[in-house]
PDB file of N, CA and C in Angstrom:
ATOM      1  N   UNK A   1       0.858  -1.166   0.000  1.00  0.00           N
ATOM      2  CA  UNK A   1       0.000   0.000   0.000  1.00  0.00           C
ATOM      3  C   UNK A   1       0.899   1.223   0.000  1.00  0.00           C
ATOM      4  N   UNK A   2       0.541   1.974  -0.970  1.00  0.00           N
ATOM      5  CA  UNK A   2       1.276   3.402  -1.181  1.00  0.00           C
ATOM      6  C   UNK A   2       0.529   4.869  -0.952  1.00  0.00           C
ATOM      7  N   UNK A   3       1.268   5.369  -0.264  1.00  0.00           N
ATOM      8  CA  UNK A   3      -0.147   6.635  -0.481  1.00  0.00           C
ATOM      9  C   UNK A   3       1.031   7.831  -1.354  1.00  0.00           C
ATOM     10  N   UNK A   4       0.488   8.666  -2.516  1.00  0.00           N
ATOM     11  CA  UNK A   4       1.282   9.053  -3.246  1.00  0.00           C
ATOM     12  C   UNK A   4       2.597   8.874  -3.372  1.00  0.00           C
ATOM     13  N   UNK A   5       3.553   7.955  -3.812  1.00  0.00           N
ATOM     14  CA  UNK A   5       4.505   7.811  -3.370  1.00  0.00           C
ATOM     15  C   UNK A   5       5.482   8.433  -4.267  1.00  0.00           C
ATOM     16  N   UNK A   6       5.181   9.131  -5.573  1.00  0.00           N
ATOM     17  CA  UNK A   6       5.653   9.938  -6.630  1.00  0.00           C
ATOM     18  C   UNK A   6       5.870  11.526  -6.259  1.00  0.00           C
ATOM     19  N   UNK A   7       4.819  11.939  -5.079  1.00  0.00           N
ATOM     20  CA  UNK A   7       5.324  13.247  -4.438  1.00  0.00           C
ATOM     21  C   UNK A   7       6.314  14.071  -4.633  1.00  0.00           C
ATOM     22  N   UNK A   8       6.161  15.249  -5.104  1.00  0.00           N
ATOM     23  CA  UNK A   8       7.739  15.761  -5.220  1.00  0.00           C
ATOM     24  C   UNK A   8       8.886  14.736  -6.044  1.00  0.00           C
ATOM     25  N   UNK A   9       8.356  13.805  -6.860  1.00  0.00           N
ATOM     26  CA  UNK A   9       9.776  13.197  -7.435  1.00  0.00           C
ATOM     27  C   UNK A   9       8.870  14.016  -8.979  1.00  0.00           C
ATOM     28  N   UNK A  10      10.282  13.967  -9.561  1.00  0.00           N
ATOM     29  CA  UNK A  10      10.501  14.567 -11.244  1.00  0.00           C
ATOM     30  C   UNK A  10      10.319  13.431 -12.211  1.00  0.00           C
ATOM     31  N   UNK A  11       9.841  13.719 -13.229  1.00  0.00           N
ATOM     32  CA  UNK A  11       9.637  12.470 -14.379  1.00  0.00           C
ATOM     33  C   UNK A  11      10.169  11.119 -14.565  1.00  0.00           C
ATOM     34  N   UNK A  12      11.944  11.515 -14.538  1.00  0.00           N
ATOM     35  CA  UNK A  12      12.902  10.481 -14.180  1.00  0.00           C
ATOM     36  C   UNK A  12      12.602   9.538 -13.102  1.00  0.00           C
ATOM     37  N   UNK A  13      12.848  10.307 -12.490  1.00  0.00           N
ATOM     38  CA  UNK A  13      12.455   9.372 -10.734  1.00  0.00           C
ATOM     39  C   UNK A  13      10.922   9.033 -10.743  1.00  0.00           C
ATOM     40  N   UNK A  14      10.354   9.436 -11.101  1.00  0.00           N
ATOM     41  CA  UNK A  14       8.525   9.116 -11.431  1.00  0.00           C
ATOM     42  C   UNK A  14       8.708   7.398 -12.119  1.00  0.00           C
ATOM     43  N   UNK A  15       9.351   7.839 -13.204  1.00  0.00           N
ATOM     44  CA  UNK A  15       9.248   6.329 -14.003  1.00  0.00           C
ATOM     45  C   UNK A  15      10.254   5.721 -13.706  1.00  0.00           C
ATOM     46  N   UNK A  16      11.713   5.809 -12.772  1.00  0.00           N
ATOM     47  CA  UNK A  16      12.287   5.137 -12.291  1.00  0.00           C
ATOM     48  C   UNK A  16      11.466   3.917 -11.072  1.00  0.00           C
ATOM     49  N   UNK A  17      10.435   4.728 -10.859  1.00  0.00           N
ATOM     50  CA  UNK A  17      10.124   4.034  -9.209  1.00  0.00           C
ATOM     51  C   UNK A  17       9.206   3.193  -9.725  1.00  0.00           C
ATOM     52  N   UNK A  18       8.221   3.784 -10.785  1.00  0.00           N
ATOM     53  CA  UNK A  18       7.513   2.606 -11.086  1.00  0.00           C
ATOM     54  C   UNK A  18       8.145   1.412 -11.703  1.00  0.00           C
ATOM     55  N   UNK A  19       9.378   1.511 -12.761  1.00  0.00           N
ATOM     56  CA  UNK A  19       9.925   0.393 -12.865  1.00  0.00           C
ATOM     57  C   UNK A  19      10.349  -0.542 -11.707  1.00  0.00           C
ATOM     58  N   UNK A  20      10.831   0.245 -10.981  1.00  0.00           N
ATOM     59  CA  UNK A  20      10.976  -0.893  -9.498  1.00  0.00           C
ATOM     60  C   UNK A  20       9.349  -1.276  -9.328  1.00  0.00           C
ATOM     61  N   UNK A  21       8.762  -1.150  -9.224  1.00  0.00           N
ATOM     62  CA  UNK A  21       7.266  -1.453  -8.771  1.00  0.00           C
ATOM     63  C   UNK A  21       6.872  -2.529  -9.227  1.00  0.00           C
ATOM     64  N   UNK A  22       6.961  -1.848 -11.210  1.00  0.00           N
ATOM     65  CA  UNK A  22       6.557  -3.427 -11.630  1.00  0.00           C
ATOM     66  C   UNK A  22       7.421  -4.525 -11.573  1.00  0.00           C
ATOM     67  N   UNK A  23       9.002  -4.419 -11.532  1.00  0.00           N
ATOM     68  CA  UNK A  23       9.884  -5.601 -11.719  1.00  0.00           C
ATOM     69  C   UNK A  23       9.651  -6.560 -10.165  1.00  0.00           C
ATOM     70  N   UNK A  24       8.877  -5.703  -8.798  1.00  0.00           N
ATOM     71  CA  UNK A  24       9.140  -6.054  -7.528  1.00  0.00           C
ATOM     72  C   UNK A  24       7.513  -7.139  -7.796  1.00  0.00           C
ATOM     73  N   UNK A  25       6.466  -6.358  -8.135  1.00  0.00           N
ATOM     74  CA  UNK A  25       5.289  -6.950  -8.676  1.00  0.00           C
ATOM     75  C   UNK A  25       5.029  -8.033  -9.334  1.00  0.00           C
ATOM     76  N   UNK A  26       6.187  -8.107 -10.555  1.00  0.00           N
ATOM     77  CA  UNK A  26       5.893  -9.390 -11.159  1.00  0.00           C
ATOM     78  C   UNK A  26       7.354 -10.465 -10.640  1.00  0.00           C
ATOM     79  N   UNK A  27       7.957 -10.028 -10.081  1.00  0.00           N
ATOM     80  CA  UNK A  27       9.109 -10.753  -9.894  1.00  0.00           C
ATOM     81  C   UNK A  27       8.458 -11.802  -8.294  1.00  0.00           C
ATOM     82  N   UNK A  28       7.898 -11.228  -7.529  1.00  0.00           N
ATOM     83  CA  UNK A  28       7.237 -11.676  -6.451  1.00  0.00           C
ATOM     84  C   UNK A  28       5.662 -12.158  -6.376  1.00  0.00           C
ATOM     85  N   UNK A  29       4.659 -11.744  -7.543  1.00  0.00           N
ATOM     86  CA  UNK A  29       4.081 -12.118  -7.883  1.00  0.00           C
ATOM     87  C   UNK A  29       2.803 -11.556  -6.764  1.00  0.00           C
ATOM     88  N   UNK A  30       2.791  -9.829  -6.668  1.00  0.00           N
ATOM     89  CA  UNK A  30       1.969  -9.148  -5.614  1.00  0.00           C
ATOM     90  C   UNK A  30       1.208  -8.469  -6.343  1.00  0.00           C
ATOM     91  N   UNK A  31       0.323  -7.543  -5.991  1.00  0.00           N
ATOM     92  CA  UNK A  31      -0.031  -6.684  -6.437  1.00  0.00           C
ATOM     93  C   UNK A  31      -0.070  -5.451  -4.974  1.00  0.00           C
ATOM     94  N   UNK A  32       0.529  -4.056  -6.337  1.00  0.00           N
ATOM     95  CA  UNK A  32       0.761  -3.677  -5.265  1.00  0.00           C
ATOM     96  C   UNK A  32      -0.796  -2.099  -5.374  1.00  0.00           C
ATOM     97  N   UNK A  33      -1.068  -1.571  -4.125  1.00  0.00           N
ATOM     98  CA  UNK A  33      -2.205  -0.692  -3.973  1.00  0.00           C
ATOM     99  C   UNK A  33      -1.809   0.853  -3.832  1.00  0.00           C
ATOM    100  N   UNK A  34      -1.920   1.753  -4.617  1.00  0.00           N
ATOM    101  CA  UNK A  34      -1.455   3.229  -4.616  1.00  0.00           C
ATOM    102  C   UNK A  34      -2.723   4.249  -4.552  1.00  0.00           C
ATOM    103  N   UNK A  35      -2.377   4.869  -4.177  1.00  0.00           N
ATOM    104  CA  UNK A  35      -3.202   6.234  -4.052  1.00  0.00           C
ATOM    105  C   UNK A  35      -2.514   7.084  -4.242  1.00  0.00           C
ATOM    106  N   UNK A  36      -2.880   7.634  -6.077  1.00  0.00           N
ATOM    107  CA  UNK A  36      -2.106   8.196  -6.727  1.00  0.00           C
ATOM    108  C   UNK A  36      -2.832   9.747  -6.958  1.00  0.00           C
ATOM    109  N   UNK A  37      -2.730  11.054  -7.587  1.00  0.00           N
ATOM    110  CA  UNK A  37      -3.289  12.018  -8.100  1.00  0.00           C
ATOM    111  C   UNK A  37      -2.211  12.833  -9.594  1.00  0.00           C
ATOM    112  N   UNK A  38      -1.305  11.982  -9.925  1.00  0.00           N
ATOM    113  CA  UNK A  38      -0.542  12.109 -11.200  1.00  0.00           C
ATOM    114  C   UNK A  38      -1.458  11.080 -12.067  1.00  0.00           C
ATOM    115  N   UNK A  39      -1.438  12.101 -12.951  1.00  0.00           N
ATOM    116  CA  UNK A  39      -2.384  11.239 -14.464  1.00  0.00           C
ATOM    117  C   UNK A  39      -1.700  10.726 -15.026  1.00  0.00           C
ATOM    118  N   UNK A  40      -0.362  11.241 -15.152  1.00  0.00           N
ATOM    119  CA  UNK A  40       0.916  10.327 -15.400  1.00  0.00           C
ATOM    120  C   UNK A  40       1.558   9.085 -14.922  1.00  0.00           C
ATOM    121  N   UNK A  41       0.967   8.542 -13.960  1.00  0.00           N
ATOM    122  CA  UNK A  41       1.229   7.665 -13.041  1.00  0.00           C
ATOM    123  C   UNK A  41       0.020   6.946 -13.219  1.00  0.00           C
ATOM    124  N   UNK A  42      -1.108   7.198 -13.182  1.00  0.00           N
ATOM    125  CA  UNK A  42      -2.464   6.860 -13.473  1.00  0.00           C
ATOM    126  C   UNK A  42      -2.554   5.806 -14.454  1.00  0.00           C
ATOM    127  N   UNK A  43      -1.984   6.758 -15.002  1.00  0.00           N
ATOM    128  CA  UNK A  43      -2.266   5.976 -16.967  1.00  0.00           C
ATOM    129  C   UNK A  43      -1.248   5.259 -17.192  1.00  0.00           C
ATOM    130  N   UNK A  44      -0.223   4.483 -15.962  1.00  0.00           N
ATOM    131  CA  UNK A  44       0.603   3.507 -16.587  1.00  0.00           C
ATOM    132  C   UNK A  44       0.255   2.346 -15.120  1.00  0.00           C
ATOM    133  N   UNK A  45      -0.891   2.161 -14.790  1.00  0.00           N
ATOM    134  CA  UNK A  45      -1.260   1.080 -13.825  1.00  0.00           C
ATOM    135  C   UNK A  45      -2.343   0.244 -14.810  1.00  0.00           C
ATOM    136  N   UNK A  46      -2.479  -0.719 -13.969  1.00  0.00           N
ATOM    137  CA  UNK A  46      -3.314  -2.146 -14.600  1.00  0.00           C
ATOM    138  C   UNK A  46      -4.961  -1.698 -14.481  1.00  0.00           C
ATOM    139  N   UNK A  47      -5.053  -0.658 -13.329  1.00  0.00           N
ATOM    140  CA  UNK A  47      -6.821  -1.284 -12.738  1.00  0.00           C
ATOM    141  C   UNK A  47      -6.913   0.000 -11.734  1.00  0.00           C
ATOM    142  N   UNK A  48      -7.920   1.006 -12.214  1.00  0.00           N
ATOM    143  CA  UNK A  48      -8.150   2.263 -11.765  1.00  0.00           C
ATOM    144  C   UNK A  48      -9.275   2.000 -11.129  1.00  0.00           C
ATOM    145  N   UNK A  49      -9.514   2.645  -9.396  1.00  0.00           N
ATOM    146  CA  UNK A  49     -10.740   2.242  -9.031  1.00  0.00           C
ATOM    147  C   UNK A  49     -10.966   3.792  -8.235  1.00  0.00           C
ATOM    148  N   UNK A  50     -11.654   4.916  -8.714  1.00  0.00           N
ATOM    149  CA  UNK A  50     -11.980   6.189  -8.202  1.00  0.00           C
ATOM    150  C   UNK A  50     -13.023   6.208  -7.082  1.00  0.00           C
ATOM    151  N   UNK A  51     -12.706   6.891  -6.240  1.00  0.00           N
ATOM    152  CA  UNK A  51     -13.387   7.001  -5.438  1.00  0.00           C
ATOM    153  C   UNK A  51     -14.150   8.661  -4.881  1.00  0.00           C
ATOM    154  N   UNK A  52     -15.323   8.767  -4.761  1.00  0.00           N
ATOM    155  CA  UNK A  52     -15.634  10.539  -4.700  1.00  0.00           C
ATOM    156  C   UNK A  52     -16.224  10.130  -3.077  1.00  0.00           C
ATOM    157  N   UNK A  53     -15.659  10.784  -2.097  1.00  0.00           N
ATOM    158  CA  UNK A  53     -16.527  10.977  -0.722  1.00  0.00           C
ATOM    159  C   UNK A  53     -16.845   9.164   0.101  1.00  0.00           C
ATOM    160  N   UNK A  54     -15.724   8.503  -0.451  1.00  0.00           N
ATOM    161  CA  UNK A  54     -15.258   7.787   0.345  1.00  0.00           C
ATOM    162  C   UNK A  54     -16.131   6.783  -0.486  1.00  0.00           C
ATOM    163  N   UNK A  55     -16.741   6.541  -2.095  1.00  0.00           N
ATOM    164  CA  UNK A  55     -18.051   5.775  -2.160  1.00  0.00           C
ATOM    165  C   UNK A  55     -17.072   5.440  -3.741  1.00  0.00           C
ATOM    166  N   UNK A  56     -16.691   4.321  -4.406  1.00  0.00           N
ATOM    167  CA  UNK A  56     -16.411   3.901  -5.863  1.00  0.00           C
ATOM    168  C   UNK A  56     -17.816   4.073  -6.644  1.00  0.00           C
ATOM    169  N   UNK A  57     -17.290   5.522  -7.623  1.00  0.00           N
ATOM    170  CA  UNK A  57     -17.789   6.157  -8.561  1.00  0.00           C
ATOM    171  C   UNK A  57     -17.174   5.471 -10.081  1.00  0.00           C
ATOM    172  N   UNK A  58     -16.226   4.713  -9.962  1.00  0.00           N
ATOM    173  CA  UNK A  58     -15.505   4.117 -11.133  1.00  0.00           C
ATOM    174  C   UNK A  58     -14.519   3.350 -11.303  1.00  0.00           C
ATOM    175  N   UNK A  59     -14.814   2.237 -11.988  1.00  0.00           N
ATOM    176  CA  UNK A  59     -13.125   0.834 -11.922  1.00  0.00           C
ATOM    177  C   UNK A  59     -13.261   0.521 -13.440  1.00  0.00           C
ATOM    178  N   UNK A  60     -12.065   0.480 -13.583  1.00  0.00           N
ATOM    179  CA  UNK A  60     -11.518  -0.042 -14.981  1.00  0.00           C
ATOM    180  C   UNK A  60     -10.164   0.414 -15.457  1.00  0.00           C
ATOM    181  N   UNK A  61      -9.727   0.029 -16.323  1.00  0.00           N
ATOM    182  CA  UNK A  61      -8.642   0.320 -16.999  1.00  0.00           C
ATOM    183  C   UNK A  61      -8.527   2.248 -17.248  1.00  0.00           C
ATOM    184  N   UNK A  62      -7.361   2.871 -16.847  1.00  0.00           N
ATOM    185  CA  UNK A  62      -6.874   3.896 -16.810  1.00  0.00           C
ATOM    186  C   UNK A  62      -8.055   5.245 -18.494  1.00  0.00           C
ATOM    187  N   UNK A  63      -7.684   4.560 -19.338  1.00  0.00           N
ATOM    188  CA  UNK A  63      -8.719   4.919 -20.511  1.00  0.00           C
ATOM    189  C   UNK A  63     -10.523   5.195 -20.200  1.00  0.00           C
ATOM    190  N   UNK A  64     -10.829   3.908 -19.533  1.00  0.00           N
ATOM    191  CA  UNK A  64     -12.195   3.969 -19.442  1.00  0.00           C
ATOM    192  C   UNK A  64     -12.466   5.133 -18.394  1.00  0.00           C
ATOM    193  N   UNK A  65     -12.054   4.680 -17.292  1.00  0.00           N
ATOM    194  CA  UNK A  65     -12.145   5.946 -15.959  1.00  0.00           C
ATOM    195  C   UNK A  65     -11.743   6.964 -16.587  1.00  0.00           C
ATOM    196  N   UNK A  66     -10.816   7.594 -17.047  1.00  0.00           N
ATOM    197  CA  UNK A  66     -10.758   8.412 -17.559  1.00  0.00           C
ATOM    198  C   UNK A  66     -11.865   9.553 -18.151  1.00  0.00           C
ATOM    199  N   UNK A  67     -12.620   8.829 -19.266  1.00  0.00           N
ATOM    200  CA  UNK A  67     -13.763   9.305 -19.729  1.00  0.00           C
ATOM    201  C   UNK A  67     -14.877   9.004 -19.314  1.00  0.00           C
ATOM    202  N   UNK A  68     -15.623   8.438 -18.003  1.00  0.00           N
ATOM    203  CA  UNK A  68     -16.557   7.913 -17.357  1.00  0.00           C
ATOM    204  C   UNK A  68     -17.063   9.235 -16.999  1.00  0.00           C
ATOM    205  N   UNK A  69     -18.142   9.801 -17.023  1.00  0.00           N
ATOM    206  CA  UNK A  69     -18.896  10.894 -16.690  1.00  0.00           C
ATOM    207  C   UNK A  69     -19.512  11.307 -15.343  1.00  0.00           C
ATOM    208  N   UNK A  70     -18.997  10.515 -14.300  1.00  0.00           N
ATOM    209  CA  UNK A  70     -19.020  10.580 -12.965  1.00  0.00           C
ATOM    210  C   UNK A  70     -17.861  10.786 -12.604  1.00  0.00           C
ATOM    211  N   UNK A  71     -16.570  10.035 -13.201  1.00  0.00           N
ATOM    212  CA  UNK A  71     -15.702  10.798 -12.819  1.00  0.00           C
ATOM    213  C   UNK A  71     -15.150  12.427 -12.821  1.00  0.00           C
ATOM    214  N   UNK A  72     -15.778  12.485 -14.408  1.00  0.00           N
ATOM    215  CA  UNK A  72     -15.672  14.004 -14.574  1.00  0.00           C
ATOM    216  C   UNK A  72     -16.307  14.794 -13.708  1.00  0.00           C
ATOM    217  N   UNK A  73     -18.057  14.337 -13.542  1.00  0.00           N
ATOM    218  CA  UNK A  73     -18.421  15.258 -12.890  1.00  0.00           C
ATOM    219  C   UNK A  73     -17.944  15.870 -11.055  1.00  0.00           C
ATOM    220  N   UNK A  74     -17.701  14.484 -11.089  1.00  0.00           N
ATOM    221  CA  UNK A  74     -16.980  14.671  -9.658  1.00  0.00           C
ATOM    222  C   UNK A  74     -15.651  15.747  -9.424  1.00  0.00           C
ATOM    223  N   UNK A  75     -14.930  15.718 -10.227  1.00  0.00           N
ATOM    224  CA  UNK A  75     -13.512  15.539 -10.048  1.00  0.00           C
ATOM    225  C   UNK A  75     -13.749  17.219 -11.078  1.00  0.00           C
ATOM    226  N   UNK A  76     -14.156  17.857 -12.211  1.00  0.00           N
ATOM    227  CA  UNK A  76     -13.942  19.027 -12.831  1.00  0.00           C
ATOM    228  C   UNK A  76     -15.003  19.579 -12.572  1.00  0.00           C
ATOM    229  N   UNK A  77     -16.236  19.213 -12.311  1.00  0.00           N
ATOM    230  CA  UNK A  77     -18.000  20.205 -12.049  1.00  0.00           C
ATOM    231  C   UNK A  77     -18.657  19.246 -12.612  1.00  0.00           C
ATOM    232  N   UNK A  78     -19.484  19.712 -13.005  1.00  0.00           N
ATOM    233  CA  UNK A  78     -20.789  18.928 -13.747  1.00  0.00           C
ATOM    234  C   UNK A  78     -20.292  19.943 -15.372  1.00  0.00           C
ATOM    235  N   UNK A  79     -20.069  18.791 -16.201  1.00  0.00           N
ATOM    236  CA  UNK A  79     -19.800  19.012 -17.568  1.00  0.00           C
ATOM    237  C   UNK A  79     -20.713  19.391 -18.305  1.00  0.00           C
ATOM    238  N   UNK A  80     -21.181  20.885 -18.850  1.00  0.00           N
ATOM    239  CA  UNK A  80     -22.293  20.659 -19.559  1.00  0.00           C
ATOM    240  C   UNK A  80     -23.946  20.941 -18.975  1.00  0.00           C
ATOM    241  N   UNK A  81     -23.600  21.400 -18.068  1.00  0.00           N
ATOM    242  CA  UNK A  81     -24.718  21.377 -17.385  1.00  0.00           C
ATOM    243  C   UNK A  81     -25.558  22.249 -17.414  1.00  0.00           C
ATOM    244  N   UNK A  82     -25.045  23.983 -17.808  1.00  0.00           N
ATOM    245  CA  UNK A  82     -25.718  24.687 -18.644  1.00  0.00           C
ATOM    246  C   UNK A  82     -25.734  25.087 -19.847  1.00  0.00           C
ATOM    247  N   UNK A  83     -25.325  24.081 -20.646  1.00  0.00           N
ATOM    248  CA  UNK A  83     -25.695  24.307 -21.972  1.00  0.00           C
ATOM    249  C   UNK A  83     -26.971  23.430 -22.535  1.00  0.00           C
TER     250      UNK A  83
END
């Protein structure tokens, strides 16, 4: 279990750490649990599961959550809402 663990690290060190992650992951055969807020970091995991007010608003692959319309609304306003 990770809670942001990319904090203050720079691109390099961003994708340095996840390479340790996955080589520690598949080499040991774990899975490991992050609580991330880099979209950059986001979008290179297996299995995105969002959460708004403590309640899963969305799970799936980094792509799908992504464009899921609860996530948006949660997370940027309500999209669209007066037009």
């Amino acid at each position: 279990l990770l809670d942001e663990p990319t904090a203050g690290m720079n691109e390099d060190e961003t994708r340095d750490l996840l390479a340790v992650l996955r080589r520690v992951c598949a080499e040991r055969q774990v899975t490991t649990l992050l609580i991330e807020h880099k979209m950059s970091v986001i979008d290179e995991v297996d299995h995105v599961v969002v959460l708004d007010q403590g309640r899963v608003i969305a799970s799936g692959m980094p792509q799908q959550v992504r464009g899921d319309q609860h996530v948006i609304a949660a997370y940027l306003g309500q999209v669209g809402a007066d037009q």
